[in-house]
Protein backbone atom coordinates (compact mmCIF):
# COMPACT_ATOMS: atom_id res chain seq x y z
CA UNK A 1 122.28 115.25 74.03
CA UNK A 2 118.68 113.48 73.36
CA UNK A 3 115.74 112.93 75.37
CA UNK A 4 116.51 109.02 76.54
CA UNK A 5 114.21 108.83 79.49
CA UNK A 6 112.37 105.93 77.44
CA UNK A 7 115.94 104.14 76.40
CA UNK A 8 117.07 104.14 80.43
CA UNK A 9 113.85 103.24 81.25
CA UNK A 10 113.58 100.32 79.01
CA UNK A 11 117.39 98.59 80.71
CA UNK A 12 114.89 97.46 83.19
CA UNK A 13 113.41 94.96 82.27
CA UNK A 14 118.44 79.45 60.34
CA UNK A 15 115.82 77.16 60.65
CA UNK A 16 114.84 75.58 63.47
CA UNK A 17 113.25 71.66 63.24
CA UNK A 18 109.71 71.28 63.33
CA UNK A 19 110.11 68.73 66.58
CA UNK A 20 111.82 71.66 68.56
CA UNK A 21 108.02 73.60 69.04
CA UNK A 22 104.64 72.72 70.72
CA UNK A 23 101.41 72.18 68.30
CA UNK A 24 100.43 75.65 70.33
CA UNK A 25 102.09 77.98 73.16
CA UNK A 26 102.43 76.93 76.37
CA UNK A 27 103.03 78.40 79.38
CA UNK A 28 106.13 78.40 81.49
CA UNK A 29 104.57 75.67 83.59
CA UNK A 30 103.83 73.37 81.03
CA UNK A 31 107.03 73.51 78.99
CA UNK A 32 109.20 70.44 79.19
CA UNK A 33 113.02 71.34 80.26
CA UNK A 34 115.66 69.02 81.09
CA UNK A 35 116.24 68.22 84.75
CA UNK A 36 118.04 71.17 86.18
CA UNK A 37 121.65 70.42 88.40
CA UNK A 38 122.06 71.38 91.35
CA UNK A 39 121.27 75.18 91.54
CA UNK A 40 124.57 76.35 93.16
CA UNK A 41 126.53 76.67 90.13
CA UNK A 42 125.01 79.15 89.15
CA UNK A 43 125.22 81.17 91.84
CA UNK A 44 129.34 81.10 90.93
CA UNK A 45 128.59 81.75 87.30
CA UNK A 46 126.47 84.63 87.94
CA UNK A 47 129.06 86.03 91.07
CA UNK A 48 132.12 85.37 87.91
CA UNK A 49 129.82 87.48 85.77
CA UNK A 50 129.55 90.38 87.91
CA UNK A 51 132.96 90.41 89.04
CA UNK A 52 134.65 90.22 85.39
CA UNK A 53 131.83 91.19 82.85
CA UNK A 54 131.84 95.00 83.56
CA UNK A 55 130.80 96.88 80.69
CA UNK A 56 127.52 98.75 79.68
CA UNK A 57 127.18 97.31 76.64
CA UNK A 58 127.72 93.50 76.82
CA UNK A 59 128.09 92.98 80.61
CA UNK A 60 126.59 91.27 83.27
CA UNK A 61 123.25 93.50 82.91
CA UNK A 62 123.13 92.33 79.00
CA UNK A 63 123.99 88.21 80.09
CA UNK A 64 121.16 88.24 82.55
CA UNK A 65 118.37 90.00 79.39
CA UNK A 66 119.82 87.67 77.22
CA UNK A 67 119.01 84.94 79.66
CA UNK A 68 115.27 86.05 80.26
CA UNK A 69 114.20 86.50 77.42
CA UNK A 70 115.36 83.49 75.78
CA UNK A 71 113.31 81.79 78.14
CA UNK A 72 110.67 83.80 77.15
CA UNK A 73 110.75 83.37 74.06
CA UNK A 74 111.43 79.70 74.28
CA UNK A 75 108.49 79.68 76.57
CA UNK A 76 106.25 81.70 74.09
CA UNK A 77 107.10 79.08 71.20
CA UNK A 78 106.49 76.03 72.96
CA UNK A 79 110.08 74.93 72.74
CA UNK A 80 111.74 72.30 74.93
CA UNK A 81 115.08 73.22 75.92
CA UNK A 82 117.50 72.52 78.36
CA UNK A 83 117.81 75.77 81.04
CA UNK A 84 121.15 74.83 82.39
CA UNK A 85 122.75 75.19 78.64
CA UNK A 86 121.07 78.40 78.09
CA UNK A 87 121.65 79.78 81.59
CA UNK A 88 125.52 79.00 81.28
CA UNK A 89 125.44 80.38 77.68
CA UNK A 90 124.12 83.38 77.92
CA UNK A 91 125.44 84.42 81.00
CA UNK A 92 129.25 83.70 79.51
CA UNK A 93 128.71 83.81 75.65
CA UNK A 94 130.88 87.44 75.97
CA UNK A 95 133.49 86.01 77.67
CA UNK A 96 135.84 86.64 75.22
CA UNK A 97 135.24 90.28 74.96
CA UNK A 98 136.89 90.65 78.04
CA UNK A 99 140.47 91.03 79.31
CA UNK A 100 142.22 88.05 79.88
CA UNK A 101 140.28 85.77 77.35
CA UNK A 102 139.86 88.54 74.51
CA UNK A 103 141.50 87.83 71.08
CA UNK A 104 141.40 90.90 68.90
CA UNK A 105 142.25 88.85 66.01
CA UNK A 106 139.69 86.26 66.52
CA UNK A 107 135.64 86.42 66.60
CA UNK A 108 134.88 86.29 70.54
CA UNK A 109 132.37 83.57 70.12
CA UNK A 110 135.08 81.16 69.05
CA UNK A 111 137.33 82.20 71.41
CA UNK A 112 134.57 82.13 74.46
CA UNK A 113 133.12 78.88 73.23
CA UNK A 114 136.95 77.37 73.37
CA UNK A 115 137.69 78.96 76.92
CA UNK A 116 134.54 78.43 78.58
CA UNK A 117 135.38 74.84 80.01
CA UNK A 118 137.32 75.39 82.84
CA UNK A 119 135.29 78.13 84.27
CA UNK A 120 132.10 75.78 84.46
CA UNK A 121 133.97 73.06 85.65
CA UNK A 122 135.50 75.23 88.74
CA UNK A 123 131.81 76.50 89.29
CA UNK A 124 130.17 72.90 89.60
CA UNK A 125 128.55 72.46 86.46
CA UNK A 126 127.16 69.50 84.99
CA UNK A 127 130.14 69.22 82.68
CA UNK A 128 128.22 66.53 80.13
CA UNK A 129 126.38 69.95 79.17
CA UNK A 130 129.52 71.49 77.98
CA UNK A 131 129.70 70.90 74.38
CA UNK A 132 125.60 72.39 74.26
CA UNK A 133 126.17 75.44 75.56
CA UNK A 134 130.00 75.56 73.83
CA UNK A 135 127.44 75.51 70.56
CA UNK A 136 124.88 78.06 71.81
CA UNK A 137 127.91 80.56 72.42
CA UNK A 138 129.74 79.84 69.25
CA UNK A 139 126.48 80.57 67.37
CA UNK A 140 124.63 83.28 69.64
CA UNK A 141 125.41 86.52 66.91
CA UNK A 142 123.15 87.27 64.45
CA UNK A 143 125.22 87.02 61.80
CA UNK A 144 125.96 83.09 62.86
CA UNK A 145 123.08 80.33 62.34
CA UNK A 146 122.18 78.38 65.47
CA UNK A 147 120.82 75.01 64.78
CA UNK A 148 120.19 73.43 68.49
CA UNK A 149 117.24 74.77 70.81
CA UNK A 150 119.20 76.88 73.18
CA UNK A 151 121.08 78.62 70.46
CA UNK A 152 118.47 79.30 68.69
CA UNK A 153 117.01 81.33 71.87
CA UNK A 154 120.18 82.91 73.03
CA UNK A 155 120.98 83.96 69.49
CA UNK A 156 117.54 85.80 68.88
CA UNK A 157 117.63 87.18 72.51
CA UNK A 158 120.92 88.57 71.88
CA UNK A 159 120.00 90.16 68.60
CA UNK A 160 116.55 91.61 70.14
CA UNK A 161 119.15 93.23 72.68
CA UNK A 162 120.76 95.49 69.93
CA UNK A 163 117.23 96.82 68.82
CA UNK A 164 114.64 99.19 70.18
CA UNK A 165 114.95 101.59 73.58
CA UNK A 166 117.77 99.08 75.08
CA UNK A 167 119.56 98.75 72.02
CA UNK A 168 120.28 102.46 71.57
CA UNK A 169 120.88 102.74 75.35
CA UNK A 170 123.69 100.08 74.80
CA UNK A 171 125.15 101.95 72.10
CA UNK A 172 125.61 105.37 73.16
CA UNK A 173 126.96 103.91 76.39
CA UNK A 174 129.85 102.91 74.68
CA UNK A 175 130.55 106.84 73.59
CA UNK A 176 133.72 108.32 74.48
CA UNK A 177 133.22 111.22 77.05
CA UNK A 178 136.44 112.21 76.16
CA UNK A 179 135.55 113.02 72.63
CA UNK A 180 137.58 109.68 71.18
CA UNK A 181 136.14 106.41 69.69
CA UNK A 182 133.50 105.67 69.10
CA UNK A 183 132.11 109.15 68.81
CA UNK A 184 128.87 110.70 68.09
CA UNK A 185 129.17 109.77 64.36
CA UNK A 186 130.76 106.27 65.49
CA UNK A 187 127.71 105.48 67.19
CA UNK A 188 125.43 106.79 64.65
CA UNK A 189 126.88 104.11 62.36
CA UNK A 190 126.54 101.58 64.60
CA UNK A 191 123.03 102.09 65.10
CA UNK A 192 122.40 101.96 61.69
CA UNK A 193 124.16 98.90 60.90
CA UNK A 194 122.00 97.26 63.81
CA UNK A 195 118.57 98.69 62.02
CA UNK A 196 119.83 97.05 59.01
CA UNK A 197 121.08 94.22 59.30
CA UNK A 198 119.77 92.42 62.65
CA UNK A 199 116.01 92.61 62.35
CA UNK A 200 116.52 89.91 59.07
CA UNK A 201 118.68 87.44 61.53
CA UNK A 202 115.99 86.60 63.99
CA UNK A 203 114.95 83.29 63.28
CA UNK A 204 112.69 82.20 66.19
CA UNK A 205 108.52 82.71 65.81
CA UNK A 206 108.48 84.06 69.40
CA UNK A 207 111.30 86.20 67.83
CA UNK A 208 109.79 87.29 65.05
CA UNK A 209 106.82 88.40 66.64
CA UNK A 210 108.70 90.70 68.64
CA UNK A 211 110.98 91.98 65.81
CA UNK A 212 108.93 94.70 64.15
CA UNK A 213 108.15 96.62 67.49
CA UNK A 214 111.74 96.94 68.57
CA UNK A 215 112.89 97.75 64.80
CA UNK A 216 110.04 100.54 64.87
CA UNK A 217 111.39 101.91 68.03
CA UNK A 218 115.40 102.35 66.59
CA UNK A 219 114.11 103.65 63.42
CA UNK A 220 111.72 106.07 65.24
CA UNK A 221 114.84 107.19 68.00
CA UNK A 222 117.15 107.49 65.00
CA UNK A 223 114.68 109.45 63.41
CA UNK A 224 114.04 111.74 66.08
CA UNK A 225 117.74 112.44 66.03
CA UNK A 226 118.07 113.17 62.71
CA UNK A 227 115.33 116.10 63.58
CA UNK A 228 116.99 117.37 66.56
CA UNK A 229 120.55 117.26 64.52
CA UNK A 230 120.25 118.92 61.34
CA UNK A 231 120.40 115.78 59.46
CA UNK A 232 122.78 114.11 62.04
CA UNK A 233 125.36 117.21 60.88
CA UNK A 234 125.29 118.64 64.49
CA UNK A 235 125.76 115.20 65.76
């Protein structure tokens, strides 16, 4: 329906205490993290991702951005932060959005964040960690306010994800080919919502920073399809 050759492309790649950032940037090499366990663990959560997460919106593809660029943006602010909480969070912080843990009557983060435990423990992981990254899932949507390091990171990676090229990609993947829900004009509203009300959430300086150029991008895409849709009436 719309030129998205720059959205497809793009799929390839509140406060937080003073204490928590570096007098100025450092790089990846000079950024303190706690001492990492063993690395196999994560070779089960990511293998658990791919086998259950399987959707084009929030599935494994979104747990593994989510993961990077918190670290970049943890990186970029100088942070110290523990990367075994924020690798376990973000790759399983949509848990709950999936069959068998999902409760439609519940907020998935609550639900993931209670449910999370045994699927760590099975895969190895350094279980003192839990109740960190039970924290960074509870609190990684924007509309939530993280207060520890890692969910500060996963919560402004996750709301970066619903913005710019990737953000509308992730939306009208979730369109019905079918012509059911969410439609055209479902998804329009959804994007809309996102352009609203996310860009405000991001709480992070590294976060910040890159804020305005994905907002620019959704407004410009949305604009562009207001042209090529009479108004979004031929949507």
């Amino acid at each position: 329906m719309i030129g998205l050759t720059r959205t497809l492309v793009a799929l390839a790649l509140v406060a937080i205490p003073a204490s928590a950032f570096a007098a100025q940037p450092a790089a990846p090499s000079q950024v303190a993290t706690a001492p990492a366990a063993p690395a196999d663990w994560r070779e089960q959560v990511r293998a658990f991702a791919a086998q259950h997460f399987r959707n084009p919106a929030w599935g494994r593809s979104h747990n593994e951005r989510d993961y990077l660029l918190a670290r970049e943006l943890a990186y970029t602010d100088g942070a110290r932060f523990d990367d075994d909480v924020l690798f376990a969070a973000a790759y399983l912080h949509d848990l709950a959005a999936f069959s068998p843990w999902e409760k439609p009557d519940r907020d998935h983060s609550d639900v993931a964040a209670e449910v999370v435990g045994p699927i760590l423990q099975q895969a190895g992981f350094p279980m003192a960690k839990l109740a960190a990254v039970q924290g960074a899932i509870r609190e990684h949507m924007y509309y939530r306010d993280p207060h520890a390091v890692e969910a500060t990171y996963l919560h402004d990676a996750d709301a970066l994800d619903w913005l710019g090229a990737v953000g509308v990609a992730r939306v009208m993947a979730l369109v019905d080919p079918a012509g059911g829900q969410p439609d055209g004009p479902a998804m329009l509203k959804m994007l809309q919502d996102n352009l609203r009300d996310v860009p405000a959430r991001i709480v992070s300086p590294a976060g910040k920073a890159m804020m305005p150029a994905r907002r620019a991008e959704l407004e410009s895409w949305l604009g562009q399809l207001a042209g090529e849709t009479r108004g979004y009436a031929a949507l």
